[in-house]
PDB file of N, CA and C in Angstrom:
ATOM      1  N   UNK A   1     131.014 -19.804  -4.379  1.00  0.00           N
ATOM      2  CA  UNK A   1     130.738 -19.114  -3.144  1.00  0.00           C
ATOM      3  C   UNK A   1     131.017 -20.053  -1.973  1.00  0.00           C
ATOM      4  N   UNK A   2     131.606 -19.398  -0.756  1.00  0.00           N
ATOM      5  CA  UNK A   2     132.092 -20.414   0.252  1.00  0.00           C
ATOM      6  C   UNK A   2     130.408 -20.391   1.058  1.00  0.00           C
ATOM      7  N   UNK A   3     130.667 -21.474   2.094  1.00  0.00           N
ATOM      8  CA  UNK A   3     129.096 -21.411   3.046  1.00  0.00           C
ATOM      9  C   UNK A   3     128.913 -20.633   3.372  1.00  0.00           C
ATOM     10  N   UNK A   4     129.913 -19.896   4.229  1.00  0.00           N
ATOM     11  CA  UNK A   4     129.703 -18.073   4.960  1.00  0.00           C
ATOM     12  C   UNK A   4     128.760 -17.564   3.424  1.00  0.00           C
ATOM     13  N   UNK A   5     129.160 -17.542   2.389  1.00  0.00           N
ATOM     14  CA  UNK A   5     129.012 -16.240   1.490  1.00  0.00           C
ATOM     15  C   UNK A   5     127.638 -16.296   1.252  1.00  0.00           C
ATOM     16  N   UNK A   6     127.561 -18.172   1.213  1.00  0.00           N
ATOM     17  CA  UNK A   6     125.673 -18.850   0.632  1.00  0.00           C
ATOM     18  C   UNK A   6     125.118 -17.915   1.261  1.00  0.00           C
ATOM     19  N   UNK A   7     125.418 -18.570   3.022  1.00  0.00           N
ATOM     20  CA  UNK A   7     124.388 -18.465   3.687  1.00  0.00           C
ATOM     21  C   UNK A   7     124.113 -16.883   4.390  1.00  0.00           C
ATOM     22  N   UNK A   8     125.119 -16.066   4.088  1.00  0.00           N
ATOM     23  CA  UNK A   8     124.862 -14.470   3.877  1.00  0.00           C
ATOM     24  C   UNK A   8     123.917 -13.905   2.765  1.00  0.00           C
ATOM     25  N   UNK A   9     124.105 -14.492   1.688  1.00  0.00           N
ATOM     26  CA  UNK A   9     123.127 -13.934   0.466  1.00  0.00           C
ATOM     27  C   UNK A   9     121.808 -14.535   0.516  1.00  0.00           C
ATOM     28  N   UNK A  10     121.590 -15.547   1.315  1.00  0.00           N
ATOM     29  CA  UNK A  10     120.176 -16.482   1.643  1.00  0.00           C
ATOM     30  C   UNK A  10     119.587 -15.505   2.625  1.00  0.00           C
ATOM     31  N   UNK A  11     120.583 -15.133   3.532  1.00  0.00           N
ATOM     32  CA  UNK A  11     119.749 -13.788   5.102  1.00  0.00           C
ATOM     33  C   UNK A  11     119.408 -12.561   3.984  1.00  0.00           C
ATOM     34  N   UNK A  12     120.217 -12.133   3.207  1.00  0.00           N
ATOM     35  CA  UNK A  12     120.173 -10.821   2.427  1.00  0.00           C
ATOM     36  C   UNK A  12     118.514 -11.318   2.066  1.00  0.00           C
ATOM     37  N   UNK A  13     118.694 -12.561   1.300  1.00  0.00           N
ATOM     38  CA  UNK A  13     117.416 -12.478   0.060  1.00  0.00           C
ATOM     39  C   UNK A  13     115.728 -12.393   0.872  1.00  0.00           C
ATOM     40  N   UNK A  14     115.954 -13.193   2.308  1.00  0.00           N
ATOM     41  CA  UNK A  14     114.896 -13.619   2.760  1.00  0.00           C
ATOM     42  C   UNK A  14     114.604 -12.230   3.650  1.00  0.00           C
ATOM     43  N   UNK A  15     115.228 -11.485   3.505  1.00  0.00           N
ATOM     44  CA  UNK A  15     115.267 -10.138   4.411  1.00  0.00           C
ATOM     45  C   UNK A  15     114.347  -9.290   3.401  1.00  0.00           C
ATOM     46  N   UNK A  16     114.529  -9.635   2.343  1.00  0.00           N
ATOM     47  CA  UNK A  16     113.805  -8.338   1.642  1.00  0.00           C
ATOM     48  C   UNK A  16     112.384  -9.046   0.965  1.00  0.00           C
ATOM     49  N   UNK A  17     112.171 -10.421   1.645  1.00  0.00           N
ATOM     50  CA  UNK A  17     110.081 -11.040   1.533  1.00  0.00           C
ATOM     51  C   UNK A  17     109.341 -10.226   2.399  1.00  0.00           C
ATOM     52  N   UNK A  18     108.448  -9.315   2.175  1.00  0.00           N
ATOM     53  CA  UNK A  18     107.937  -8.809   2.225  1.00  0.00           C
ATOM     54  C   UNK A  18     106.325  -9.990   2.576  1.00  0.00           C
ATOM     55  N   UNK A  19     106.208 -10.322   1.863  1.00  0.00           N
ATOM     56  CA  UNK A  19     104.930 -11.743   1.650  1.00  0.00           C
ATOM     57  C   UNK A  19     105.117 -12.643   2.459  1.00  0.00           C
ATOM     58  N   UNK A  20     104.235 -12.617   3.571  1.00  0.00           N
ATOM     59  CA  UNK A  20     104.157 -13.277   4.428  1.00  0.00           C
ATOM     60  C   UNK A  20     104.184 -15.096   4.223  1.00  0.00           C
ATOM     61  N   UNK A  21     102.914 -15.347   2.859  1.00  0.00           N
ATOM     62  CA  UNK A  21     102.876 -16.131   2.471  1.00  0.00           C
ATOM     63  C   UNK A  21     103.449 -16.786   1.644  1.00  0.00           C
ATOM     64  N   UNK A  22     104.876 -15.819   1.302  1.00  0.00           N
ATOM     65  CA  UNK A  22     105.921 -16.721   0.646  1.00  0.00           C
ATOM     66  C   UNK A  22     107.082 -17.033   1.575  1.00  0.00           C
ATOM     67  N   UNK A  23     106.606 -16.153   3.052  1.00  0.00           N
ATOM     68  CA  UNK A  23     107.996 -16.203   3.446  1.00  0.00           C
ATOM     69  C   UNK A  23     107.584 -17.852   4.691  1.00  0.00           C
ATOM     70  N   UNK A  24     106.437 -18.150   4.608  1.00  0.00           N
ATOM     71  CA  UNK A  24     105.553 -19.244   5.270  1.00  0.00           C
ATOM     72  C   UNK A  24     105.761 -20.711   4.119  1.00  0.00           C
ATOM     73  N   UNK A  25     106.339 -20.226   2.861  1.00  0.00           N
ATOM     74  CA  UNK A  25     106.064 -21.481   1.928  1.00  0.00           C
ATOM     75  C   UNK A  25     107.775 -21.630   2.369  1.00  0.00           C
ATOM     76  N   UNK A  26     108.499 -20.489   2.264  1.00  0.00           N
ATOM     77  CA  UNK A  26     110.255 -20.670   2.256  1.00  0.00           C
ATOM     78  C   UNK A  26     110.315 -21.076   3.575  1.00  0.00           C
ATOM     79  N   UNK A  27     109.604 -21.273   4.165  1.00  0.00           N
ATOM     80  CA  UNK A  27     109.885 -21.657   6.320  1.00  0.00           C
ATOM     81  C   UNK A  27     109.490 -23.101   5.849  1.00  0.00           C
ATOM     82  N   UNK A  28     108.648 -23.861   5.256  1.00  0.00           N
ATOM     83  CA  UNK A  28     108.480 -24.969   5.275  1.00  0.00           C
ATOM     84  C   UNK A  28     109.427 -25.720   4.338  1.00  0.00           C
ATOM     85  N   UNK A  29     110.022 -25.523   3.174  1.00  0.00           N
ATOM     86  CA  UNK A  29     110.932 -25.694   2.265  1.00  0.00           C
ATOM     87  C   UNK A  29     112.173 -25.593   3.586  1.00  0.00           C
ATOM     88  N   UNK A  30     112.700 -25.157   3.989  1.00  0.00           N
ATOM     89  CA  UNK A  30     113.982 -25.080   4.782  1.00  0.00           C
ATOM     90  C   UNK A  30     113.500 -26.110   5.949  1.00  0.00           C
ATOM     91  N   UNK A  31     112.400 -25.786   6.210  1.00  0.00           N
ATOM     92  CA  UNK A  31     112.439 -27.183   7.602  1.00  0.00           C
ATOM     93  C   UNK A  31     112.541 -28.472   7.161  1.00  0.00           C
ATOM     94  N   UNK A  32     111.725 -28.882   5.792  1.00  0.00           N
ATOM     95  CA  UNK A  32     111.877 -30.239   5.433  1.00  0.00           C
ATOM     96  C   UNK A  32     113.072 -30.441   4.795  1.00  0.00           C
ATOM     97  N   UNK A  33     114.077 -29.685   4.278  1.00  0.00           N
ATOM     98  CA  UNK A  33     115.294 -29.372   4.061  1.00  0.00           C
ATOM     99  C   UNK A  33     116.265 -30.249   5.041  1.00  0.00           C
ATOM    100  N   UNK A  34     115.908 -29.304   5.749  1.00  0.00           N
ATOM    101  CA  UNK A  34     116.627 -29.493   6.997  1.00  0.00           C
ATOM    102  C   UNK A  34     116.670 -30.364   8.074  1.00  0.00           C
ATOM    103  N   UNK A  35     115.755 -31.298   8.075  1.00  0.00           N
ATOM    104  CA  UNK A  35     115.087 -32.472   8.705  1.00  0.00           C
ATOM    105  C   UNK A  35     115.796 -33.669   7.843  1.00  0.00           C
ATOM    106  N   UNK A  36     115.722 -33.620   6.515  1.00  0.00           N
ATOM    107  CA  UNK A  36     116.312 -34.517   5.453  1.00  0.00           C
ATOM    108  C   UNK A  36     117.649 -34.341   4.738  1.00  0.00           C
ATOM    109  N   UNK A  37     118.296 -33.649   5.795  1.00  0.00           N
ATOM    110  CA  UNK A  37     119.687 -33.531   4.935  1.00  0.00           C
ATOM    111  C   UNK A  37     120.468 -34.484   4.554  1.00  0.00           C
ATOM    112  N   UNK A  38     120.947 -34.293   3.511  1.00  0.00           N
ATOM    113  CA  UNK A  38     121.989 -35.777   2.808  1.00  0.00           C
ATOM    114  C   UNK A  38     120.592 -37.204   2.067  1.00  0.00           C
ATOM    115  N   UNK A  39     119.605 -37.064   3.265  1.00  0.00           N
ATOM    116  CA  UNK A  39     118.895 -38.831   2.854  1.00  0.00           C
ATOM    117  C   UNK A  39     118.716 -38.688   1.393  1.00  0.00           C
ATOM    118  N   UNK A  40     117.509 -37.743   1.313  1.00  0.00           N
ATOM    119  CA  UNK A  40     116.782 -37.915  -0.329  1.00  0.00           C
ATOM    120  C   UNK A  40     118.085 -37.466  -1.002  1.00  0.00           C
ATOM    121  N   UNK A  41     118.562 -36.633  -1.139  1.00  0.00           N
ATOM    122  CA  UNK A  41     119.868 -35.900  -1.717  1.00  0.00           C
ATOM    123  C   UNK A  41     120.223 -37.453  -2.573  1.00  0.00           C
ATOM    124  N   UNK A  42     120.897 -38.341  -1.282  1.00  0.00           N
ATOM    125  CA  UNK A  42     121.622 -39.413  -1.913  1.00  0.00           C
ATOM    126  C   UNK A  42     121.052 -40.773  -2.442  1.00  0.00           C
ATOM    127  N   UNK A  43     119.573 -40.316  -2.151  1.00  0.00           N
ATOM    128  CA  UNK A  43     118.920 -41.680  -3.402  1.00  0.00           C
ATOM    129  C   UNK A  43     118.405 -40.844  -4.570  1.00  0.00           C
ATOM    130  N   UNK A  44     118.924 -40.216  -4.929  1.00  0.00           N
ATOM    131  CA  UNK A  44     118.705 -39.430  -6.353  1.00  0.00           C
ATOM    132  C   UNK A  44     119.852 -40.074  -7.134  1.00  0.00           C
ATOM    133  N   UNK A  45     119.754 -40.453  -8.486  1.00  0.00           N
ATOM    134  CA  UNK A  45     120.664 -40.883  -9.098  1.00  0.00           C
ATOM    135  C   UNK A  45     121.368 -39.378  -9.792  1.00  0.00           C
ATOM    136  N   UNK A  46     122.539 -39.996 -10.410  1.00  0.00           N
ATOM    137  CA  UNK A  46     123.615 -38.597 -11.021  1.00  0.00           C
ATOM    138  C   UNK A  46     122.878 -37.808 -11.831  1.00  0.00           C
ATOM    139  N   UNK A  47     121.828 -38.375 -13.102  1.00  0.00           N
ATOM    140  CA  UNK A  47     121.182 -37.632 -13.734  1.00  0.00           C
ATOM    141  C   UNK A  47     119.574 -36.653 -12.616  1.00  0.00           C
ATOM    142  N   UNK A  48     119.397 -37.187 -11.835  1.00  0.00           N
ATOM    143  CA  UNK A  48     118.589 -36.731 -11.414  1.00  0.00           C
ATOM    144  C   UNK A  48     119.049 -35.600 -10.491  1.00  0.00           C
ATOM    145  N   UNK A  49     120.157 -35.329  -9.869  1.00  0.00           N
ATOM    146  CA  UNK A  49     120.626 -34.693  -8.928  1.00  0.00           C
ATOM    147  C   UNK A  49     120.946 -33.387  -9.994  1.00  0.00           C
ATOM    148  N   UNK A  50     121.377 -33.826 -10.998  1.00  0.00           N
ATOM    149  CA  UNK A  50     121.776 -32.555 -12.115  1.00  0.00           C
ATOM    150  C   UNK A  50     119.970 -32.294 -13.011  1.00  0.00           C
ATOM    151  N   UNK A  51     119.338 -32.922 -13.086  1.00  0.00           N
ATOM    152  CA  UNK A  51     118.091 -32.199 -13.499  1.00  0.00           C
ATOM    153  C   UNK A  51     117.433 -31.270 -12.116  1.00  0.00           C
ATOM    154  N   UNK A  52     117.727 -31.342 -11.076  1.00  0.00           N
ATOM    155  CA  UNK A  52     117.333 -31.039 -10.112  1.00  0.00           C
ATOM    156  C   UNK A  52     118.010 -29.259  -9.799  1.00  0.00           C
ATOM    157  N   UNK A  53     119.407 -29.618 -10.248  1.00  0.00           N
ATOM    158  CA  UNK A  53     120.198 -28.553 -10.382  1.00  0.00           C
ATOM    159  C   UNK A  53     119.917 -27.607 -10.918  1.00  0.00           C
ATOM    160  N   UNK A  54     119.494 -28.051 -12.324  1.00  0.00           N
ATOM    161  CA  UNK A  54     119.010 -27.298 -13.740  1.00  0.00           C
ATOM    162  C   UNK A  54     117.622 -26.690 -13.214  1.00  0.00           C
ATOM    163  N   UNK A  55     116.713 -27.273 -12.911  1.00  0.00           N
ATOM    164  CA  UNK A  55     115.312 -27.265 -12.579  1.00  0.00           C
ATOM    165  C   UNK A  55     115.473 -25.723 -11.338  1.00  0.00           C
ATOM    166  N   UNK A  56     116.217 -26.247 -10.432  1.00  0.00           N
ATOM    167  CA  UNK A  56     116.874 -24.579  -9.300  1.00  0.00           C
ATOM    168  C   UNK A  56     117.342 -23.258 -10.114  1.00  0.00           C
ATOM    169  N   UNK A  57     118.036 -24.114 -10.924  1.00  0.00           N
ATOM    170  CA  UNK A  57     118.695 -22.621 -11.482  1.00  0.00           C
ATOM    171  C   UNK A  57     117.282 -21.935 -12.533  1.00  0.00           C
ATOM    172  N   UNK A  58     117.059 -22.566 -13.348  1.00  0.00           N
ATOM    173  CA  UNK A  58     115.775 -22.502 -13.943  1.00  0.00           C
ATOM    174  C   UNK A  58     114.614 -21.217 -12.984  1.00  0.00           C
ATOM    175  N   UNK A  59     114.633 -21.882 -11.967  1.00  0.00           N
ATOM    176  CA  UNK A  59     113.453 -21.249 -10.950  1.00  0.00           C
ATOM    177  C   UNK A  59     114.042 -20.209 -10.821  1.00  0.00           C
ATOM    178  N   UNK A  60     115.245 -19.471 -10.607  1.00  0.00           N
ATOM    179  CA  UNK A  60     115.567 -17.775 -10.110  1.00  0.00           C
ATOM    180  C   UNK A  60     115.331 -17.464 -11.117  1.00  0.00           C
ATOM    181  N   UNK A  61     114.736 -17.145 -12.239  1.00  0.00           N
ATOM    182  CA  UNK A  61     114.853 -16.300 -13.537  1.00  0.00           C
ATOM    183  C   UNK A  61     113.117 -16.176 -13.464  1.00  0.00           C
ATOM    184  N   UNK A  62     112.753 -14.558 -13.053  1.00  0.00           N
ATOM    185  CA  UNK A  62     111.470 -14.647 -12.751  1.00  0.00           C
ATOM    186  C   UNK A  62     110.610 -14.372 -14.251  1.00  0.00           C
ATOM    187  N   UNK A  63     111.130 -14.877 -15.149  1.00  0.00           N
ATOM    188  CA  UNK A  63     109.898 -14.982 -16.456  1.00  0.00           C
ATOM    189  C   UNK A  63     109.680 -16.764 -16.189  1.00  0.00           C
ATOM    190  N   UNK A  64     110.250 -17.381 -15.761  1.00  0.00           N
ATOM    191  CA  UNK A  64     109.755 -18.658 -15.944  1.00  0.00           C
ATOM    192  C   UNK A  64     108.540 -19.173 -14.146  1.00  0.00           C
ATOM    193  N   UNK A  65     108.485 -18.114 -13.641  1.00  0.00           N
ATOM    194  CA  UNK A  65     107.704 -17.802 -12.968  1.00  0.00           C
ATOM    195  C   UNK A  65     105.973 -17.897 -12.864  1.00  0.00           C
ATOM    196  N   UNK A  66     105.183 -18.726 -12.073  1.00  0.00           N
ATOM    197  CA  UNK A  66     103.734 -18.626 -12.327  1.00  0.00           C
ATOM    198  C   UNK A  66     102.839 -18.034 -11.447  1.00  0.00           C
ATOM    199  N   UNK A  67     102.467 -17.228 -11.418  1.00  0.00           N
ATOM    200  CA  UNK A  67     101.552 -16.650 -10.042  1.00  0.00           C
ATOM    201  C   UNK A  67     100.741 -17.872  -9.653  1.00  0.00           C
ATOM    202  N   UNK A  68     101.273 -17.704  -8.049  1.00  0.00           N
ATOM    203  CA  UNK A  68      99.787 -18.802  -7.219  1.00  0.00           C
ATOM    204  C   UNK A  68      98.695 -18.848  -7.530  1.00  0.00           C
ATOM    205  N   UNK A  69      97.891 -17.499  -7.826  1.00  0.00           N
ATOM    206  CA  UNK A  69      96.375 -17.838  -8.165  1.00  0.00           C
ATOM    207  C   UNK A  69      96.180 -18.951  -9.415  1.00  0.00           C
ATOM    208  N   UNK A  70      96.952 -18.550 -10.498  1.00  0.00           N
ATOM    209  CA  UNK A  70      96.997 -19.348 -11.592  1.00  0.00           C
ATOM    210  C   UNK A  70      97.346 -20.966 -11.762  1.00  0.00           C
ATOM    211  N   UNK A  71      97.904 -20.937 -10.674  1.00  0.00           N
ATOM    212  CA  UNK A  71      98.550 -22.217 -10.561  1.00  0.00           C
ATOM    213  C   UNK A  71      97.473 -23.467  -9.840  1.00  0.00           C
ATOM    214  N   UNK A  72      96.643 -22.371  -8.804  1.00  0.00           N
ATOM    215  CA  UNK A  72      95.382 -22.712  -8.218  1.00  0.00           C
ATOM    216  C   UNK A  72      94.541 -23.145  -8.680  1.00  0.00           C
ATOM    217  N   UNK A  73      94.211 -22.212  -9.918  1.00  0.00           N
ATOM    218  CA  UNK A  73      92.909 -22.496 -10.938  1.00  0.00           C
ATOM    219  C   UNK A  73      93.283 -23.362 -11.869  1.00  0.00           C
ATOM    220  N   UNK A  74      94.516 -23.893 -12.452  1.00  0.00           N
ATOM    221  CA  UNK A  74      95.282 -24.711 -13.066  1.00  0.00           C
ATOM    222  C   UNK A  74      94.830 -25.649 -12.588  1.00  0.00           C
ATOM    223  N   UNK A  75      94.840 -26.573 -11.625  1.00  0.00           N
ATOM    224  CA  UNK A  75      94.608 -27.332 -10.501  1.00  0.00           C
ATOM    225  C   UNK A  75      93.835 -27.583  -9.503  1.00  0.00           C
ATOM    226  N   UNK A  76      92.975 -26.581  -9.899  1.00  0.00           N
ATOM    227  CA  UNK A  76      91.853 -26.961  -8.867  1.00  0.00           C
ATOM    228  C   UNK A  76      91.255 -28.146  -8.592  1.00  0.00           C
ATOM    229  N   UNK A  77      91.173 -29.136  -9.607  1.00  0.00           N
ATOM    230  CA  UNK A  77      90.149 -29.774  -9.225  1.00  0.00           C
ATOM    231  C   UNK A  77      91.200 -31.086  -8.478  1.00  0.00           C
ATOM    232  N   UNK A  78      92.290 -31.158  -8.491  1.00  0.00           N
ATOM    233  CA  UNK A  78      93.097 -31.437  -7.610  1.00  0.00           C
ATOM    234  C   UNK A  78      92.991 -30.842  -6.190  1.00  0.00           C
ATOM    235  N   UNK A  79      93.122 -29.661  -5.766  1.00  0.00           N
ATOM    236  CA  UNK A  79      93.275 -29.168  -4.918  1.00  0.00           C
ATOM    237  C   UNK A  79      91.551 -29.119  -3.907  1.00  0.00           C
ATOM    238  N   UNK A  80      90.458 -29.347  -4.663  1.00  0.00           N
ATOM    239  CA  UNK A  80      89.192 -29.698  -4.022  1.00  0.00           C
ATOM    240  C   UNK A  80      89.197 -31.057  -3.533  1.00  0.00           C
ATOM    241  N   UNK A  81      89.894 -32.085  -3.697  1.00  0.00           N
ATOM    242  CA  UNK A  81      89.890 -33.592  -2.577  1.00  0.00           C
ATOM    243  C   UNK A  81      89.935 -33.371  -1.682  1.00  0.00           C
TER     244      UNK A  81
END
């Protein structure tokens, strides 16, 4: 896909969040994105840049998916400090 095409199917996808509070987690993911372009990218070594890859592609396939609440209670006692 060329950049035009990315960054058309990125407006398509974020057009149809409905969830405020996912569309508040995807606003902070794109700002620190976007603040750090290229730096972290290029202190990732080759294997890490391709587990990283894998790990993205991984994430669109919504059975490997965890609901927030669960992930909450998973972790809580992290998340109480």
């Amino acid at each position: 896909m060329s950049t035009l095409e990315l960054k058309k199917e990125i407006h398509s996808l974020v057009d149809k969040i409905e969830d405020e509070e996912r569309l508040s987690m995807l606003y902070d993911v794109v700002v620190t994105l976007n603040s750090q372009t290229g730096s972290l990218w290029e202190t990732l070594t080759v294997d890490e840049q391709e587990e990283l890859r894998e790990s993205i592609e991984e994430s669109r396939d919504p059975k490997n998916w965890i609901p927030h609440e669960q992930v909450r209670e998973e972790y809580k006692k992290w998340l109480s400090r």
